[in-house]
C-alpha atoms as a PDB file:
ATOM      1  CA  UNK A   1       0.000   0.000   0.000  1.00  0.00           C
ATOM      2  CA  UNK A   2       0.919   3.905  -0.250  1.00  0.00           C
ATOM      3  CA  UNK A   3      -0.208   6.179   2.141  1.00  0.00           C
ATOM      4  CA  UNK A   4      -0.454   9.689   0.706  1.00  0.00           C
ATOM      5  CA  UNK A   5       0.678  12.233   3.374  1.00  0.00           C
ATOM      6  CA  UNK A   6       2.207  15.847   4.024  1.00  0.00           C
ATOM      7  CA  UNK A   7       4.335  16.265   7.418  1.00  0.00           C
ATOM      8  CA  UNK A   8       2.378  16.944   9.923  1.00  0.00           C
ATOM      9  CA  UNK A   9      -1.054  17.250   8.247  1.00  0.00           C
ATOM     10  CA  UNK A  10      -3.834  14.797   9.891  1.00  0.00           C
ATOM     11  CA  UNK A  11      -2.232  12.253   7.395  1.00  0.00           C
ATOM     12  CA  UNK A  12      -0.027  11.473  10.691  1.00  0.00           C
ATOM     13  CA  UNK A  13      -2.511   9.687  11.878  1.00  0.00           C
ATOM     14  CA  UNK A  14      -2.842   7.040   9.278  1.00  0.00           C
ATOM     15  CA  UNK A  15       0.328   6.733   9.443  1.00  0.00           C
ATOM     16  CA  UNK A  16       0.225   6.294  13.281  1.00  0.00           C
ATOM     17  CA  UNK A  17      -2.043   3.420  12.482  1.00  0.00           C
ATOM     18  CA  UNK A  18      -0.089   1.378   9.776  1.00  0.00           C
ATOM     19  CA  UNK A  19       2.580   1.429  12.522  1.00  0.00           C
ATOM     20  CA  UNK A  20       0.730  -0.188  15.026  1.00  0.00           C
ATOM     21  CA  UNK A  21      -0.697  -2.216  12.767  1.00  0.00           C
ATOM     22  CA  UNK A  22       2.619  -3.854  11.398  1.00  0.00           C
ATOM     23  CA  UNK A  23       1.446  -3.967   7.882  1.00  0.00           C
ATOM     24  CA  UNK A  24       3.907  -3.150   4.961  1.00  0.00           C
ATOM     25  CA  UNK A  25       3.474   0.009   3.494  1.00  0.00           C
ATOM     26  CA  UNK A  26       5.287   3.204   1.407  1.00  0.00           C
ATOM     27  CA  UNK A  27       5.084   6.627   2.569  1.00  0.00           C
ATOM     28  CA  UNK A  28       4.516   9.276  -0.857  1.00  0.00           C
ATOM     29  CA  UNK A  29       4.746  12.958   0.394  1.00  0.00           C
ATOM     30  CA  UNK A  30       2.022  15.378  -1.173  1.00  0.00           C
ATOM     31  CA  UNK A  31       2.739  19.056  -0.314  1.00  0.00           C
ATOM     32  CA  UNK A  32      -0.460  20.395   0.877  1.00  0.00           C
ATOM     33  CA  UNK A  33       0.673  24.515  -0.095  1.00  0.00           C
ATOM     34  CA  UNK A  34       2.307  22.982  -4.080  1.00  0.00           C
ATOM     35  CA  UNK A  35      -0.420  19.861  -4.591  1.00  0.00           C
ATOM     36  CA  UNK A  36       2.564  18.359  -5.893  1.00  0.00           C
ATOM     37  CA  UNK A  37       4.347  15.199  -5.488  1.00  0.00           C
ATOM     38  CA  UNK A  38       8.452  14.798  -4.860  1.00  0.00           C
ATOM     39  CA  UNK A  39       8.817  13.869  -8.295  1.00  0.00           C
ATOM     40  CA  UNK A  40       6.748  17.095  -9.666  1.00  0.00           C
ATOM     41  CA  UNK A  41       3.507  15.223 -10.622  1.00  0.00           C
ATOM     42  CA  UNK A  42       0.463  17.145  -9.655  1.00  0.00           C
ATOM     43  CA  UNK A  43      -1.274  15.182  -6.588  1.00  0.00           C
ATOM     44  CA  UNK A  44      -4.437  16.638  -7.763  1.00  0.00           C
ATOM     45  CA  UNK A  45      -3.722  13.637 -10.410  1.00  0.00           C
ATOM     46  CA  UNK A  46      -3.934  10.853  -7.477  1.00  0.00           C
ATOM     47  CA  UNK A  47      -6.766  13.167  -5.565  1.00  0.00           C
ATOM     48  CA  UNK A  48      -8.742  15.339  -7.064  1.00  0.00           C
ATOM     49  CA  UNK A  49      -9.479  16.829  -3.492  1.00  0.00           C
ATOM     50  CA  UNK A  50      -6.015  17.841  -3.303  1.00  0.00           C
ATOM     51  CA  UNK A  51      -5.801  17.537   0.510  1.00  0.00           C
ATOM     52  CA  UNK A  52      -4.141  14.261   2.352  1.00  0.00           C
ATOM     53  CA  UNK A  53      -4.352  11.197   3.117  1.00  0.00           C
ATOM     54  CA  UNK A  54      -4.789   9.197   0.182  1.00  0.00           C
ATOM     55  CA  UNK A  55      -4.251   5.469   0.592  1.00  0.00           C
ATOM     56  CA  UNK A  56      -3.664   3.452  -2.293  1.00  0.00           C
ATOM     57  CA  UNK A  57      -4.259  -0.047  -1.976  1.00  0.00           C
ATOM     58  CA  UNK A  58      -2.508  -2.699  -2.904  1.00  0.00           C
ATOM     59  CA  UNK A  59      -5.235  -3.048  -6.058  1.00  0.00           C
ATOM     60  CA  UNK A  60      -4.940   0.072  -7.250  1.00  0.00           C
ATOM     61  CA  UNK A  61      -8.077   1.646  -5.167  1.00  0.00           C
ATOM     62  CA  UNK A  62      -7.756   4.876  -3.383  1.00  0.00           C
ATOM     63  CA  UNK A  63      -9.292   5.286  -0.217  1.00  0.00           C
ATOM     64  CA  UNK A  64      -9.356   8.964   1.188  1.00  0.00           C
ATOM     65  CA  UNK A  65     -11.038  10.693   4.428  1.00  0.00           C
ATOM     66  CA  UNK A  66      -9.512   9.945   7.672  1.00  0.00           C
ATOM     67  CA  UNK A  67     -12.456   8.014   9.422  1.00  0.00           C
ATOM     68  CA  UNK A  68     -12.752   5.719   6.505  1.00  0.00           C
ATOM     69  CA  UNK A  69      -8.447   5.615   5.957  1.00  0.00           C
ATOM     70  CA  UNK A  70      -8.059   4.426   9.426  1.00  0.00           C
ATOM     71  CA  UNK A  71     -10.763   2.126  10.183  1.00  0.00           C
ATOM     72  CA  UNK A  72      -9.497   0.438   6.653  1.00  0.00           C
ATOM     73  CA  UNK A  73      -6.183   0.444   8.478  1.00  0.00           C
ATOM     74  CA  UNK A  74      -7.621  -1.199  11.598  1.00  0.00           C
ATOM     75  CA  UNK A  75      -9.693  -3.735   9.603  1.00  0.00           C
ATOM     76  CA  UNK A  76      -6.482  -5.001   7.662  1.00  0.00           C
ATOM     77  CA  UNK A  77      -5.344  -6.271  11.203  1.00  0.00           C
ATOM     78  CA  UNK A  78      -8.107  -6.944  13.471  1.00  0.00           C
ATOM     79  CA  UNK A  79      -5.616  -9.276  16.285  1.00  0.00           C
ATOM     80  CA  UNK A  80      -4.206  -5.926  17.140  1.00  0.00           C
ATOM     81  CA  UNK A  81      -7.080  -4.338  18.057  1.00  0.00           C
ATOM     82  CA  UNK A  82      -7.409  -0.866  16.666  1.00  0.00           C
ATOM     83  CA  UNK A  83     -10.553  -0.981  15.998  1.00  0.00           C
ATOM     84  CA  UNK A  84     -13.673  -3.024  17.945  1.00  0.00           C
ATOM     85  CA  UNK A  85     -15.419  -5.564  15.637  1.00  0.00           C
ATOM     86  CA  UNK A  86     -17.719  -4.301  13.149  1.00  0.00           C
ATOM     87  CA  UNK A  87     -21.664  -4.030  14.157  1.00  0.00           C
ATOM     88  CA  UNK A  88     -20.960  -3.418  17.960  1.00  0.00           C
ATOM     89  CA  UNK A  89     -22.089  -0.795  20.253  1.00  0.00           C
ATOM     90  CA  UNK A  90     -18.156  -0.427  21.016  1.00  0.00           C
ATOM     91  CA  UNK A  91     -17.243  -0.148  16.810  1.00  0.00           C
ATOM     92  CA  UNK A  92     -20.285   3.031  17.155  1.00  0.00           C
ATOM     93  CA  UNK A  93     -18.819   4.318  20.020  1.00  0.00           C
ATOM     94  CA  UNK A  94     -15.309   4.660  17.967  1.00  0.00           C
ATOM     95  CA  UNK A  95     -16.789   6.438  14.885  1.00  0.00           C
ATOM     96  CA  UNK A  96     -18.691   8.784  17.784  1.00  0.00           C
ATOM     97  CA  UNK A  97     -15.207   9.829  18.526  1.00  0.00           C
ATOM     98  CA  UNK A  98     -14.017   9.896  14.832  1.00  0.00           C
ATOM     99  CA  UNK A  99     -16.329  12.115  13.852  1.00  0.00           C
ATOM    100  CA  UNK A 100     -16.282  14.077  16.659  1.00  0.00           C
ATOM    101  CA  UNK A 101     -12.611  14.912  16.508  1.00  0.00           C
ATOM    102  CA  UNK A 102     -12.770  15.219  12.647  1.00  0.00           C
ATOM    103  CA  UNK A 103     -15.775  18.011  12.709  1.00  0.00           C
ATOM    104  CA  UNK A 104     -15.362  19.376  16.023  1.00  0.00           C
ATOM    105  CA  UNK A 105     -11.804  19.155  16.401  1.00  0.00           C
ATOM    106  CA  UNK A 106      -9.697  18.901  13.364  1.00  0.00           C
ATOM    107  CA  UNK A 107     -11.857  21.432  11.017  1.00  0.00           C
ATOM    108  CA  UNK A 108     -13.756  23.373  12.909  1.00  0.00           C
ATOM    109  CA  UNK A 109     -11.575  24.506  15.615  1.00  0.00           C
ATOM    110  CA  UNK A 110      -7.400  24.037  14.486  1.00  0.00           C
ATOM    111  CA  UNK A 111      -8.071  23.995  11.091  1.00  0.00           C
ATOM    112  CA  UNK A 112      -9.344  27.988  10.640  1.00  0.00           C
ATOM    113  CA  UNK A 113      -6.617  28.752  13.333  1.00  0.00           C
ATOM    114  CA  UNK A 114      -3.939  27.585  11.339  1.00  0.00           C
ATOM    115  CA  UNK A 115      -5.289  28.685   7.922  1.00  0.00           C
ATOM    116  CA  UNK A 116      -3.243  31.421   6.988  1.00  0.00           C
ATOM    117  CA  UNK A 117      -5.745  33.100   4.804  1.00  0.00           C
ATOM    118  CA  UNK A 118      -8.533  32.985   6.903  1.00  0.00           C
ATOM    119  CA  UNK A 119      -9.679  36.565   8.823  1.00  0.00           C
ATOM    120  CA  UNK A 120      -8.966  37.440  12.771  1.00  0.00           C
ATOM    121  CA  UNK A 121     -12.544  37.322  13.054  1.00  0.00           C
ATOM    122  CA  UNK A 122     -12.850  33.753  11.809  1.00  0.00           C
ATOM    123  CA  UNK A 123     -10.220  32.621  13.992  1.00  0.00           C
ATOM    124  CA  UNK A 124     -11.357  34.234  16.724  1.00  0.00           C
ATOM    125  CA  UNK A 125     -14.792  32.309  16.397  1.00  0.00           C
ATOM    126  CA  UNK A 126     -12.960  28.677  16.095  1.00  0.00           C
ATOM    127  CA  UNK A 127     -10.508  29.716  19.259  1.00  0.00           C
ATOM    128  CA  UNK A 128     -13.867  30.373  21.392  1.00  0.00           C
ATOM    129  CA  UNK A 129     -15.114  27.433  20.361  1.00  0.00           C
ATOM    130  CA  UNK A 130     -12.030  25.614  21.654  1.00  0.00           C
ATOM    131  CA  UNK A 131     -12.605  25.183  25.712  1.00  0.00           C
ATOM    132  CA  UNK A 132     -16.091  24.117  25.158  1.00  0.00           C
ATOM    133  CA  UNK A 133     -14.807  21.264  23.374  1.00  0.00           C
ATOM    134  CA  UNK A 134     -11.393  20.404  25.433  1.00  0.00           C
ATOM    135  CA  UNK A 135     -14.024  20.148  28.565  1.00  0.00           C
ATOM    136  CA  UNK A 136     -15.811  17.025  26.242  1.00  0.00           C
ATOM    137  CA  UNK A 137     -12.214  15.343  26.606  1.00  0.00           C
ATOM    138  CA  UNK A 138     -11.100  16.383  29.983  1.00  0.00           C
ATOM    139  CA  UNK A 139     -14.406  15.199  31.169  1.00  0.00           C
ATOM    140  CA  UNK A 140     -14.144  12.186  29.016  1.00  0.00           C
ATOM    141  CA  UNK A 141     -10.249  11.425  29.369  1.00  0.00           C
ATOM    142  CA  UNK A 142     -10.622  11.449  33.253  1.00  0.00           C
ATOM    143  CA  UNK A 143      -9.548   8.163  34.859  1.00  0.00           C
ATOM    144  CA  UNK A 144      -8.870   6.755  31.447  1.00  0.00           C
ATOM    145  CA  UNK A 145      -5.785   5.597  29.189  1.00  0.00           C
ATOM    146  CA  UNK A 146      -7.827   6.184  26.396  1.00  0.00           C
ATOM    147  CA  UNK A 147     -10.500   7.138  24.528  1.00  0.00           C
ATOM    148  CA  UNK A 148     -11.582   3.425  24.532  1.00  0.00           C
ATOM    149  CA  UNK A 149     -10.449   0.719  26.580  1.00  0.00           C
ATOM    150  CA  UNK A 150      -7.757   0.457  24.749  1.00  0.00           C
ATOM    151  CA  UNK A 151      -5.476   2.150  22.246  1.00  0.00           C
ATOM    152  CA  UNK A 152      -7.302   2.638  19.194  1.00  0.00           C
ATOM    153  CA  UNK A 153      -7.153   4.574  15.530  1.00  0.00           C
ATOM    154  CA  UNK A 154      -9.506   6.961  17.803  1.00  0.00           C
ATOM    155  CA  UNK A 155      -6.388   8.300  19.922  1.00  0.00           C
ATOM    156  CA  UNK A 156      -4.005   8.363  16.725  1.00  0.00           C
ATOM    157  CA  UNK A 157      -6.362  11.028  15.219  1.00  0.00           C
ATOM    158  CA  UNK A 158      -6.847  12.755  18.631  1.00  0.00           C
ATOM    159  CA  UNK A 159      -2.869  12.610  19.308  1.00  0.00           C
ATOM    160  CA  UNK A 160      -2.274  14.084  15.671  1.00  0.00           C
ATOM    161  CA  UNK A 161      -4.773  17.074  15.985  1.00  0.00           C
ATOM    162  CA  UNK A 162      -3.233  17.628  19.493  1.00  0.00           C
ATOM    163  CA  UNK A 163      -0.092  18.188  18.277  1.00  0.00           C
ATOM    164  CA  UNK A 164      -1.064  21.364  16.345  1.00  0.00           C
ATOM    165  CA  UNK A 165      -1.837  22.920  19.754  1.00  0.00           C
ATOM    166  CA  UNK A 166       1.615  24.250  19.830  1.00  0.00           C
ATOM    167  CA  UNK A 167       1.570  25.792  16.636  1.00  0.00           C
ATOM    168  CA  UNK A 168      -1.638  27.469  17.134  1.00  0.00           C
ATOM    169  CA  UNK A 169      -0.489  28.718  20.890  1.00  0.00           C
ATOM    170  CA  UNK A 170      -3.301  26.602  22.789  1.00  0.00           C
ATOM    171  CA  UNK A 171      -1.777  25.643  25.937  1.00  0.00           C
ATOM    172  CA  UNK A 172      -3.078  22.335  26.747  1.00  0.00           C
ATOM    173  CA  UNK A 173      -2.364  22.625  30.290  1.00  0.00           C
ATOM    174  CA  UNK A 174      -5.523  24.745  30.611  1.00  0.00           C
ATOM    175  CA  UNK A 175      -6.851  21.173  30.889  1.00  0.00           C
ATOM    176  CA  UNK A 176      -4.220  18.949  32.762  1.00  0.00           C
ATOM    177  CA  UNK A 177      -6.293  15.550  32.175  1.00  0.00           C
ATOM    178  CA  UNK A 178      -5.817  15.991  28.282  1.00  0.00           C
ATOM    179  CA  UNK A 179      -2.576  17.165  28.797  1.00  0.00           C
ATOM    180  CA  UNK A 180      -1.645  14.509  30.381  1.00  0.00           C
ATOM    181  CA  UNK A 181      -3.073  12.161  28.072  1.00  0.00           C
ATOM    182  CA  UNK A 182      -1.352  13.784  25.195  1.00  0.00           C
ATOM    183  CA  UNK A 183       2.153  13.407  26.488  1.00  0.00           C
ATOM    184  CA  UNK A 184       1.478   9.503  26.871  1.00  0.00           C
ATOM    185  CA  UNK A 185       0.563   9.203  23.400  1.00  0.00           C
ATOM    186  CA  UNK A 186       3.678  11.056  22.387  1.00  0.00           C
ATOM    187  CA  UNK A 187       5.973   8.503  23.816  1.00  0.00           C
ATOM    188  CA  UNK A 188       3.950   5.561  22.500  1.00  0.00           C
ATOM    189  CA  UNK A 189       6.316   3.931  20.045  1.00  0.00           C
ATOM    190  CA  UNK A 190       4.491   3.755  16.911  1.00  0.00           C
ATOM    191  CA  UNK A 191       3.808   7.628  17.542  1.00  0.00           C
ATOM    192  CA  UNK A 192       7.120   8.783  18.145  1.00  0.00           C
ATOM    193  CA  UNK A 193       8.211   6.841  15.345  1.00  0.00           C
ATOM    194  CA  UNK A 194       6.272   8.043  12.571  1.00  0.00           C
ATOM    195  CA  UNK A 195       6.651  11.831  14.289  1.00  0.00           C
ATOM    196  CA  UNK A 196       9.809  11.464  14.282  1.00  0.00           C
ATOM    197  CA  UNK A 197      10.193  10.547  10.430  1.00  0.00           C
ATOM    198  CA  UNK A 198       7.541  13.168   9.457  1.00  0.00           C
ATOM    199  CA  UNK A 199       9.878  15.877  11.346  1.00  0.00           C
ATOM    200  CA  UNK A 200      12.917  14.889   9.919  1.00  0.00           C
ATOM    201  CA  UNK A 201      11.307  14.748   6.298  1.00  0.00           C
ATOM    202  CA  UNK A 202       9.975  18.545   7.292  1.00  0.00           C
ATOM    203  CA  UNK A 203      12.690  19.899   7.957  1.00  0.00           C
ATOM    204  CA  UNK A 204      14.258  18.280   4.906  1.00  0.00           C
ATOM    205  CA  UNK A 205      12.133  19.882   2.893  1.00  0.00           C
ATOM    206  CA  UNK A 206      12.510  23.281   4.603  1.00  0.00           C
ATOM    207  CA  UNK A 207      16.461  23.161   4.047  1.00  0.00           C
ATOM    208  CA  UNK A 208      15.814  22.381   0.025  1.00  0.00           C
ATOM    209  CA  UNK A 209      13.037  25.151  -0.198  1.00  0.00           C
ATOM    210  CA  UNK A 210      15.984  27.463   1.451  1.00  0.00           C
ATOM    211  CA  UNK A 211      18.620  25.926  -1.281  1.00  0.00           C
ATOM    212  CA  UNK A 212      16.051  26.201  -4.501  1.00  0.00           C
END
């Protein structure tokens, strides 16, 4: 398989996933500013959406949109548990979280705060809309490991739009349960791993943009 990503983006968290999931796969950067590939292809070519991730499969299929990209993932290797089993209560309560961090979370709160063309006003509106929702997860998160019972593709979406905290100056201590829970995911080895190689491949691509 190929997994379609840009450093950084919420593509991290499929490629979180694949980790944990042991399953043989090729990373294909896609700048998200260019829509082009490393070898100057247009990625609007492979995605007409233009935005990541894209997973090819090993047939040729592309598969894009993180909730359906990870449970994919999850399905490919059900003894590891990423996901619970299809048609129970616990698989319903994992897409409640999926789509909560993808809509409430991931583009309508960090999103217009890190869009660099979008007004003060707008992201004024998505930074007050911010505590409501980091309440959800500090009420959730307390007395937990995570957001299941166990690790699932659930927490590598949450730890991936966590991380852009930082860059959009939201201090996460504010709420020291999710805080908390963010640093653990951090040192979880198939997170630190593929953060890792997405920040060394940033800032190898920073250091060529700086050559060109």
């Amino acid at each position: 398989m190929k997994l379609y990503y840009s450093p950084g983006a919420c593509s991290l968290a499929s490629h979180i996933a694949l980790r944990e999931a042991g399953l043989p796969f090729e990373l294909v950067r896609a700048s998200t500013k260019t829509h082009q590939l490393d070898d100057g292809r247009s990625y609007y070519d492979i995605n007409p959406k233009g935005y990541v991730p894209l997973l090819e499969l090993d047939d040729g299929q592309r598969l894009t949109e993180n909730p359906a990209v990870l449970q994919y993932i999850a399905d490919q290797a059900p003894a590891k548990g990423l996901a619970p089993a299809s048609d129970t209560m616990a698989r319903y309560r994992l897409q409640e979280w999926l789509g909560f961090i993808g809509t409430e979370l991931h583009k309508a709160v960090f999103v217009p705060m890190l869009d660099e063309k979008a007004s003060e006003e707008v992201k004024r509106y998505s930074r007050e809309k911010l505590p409501r929702r980091m309440e959800t997860l500090q009420a959730h998160l307390r007395g937990r490991e995570f957001l299941l019972d166990e690790f699932s593709i659930a927490d590598a979406y949450l730890a991936t739009i966590l991380n852009w905290a930082q860059a959009t100056q939201v201090d996460l201590k504010q709420w020291p349960v999710v805080h908390e829970y963010h640093q653990r995911m951090l040192q979880r080895p198939s997170i630190a791993k593929a953060a890792g190689e997405e920040l060394a491949m940033y800032k190898e691509e920073v250091a060529r943009r700086k050559r060109a």
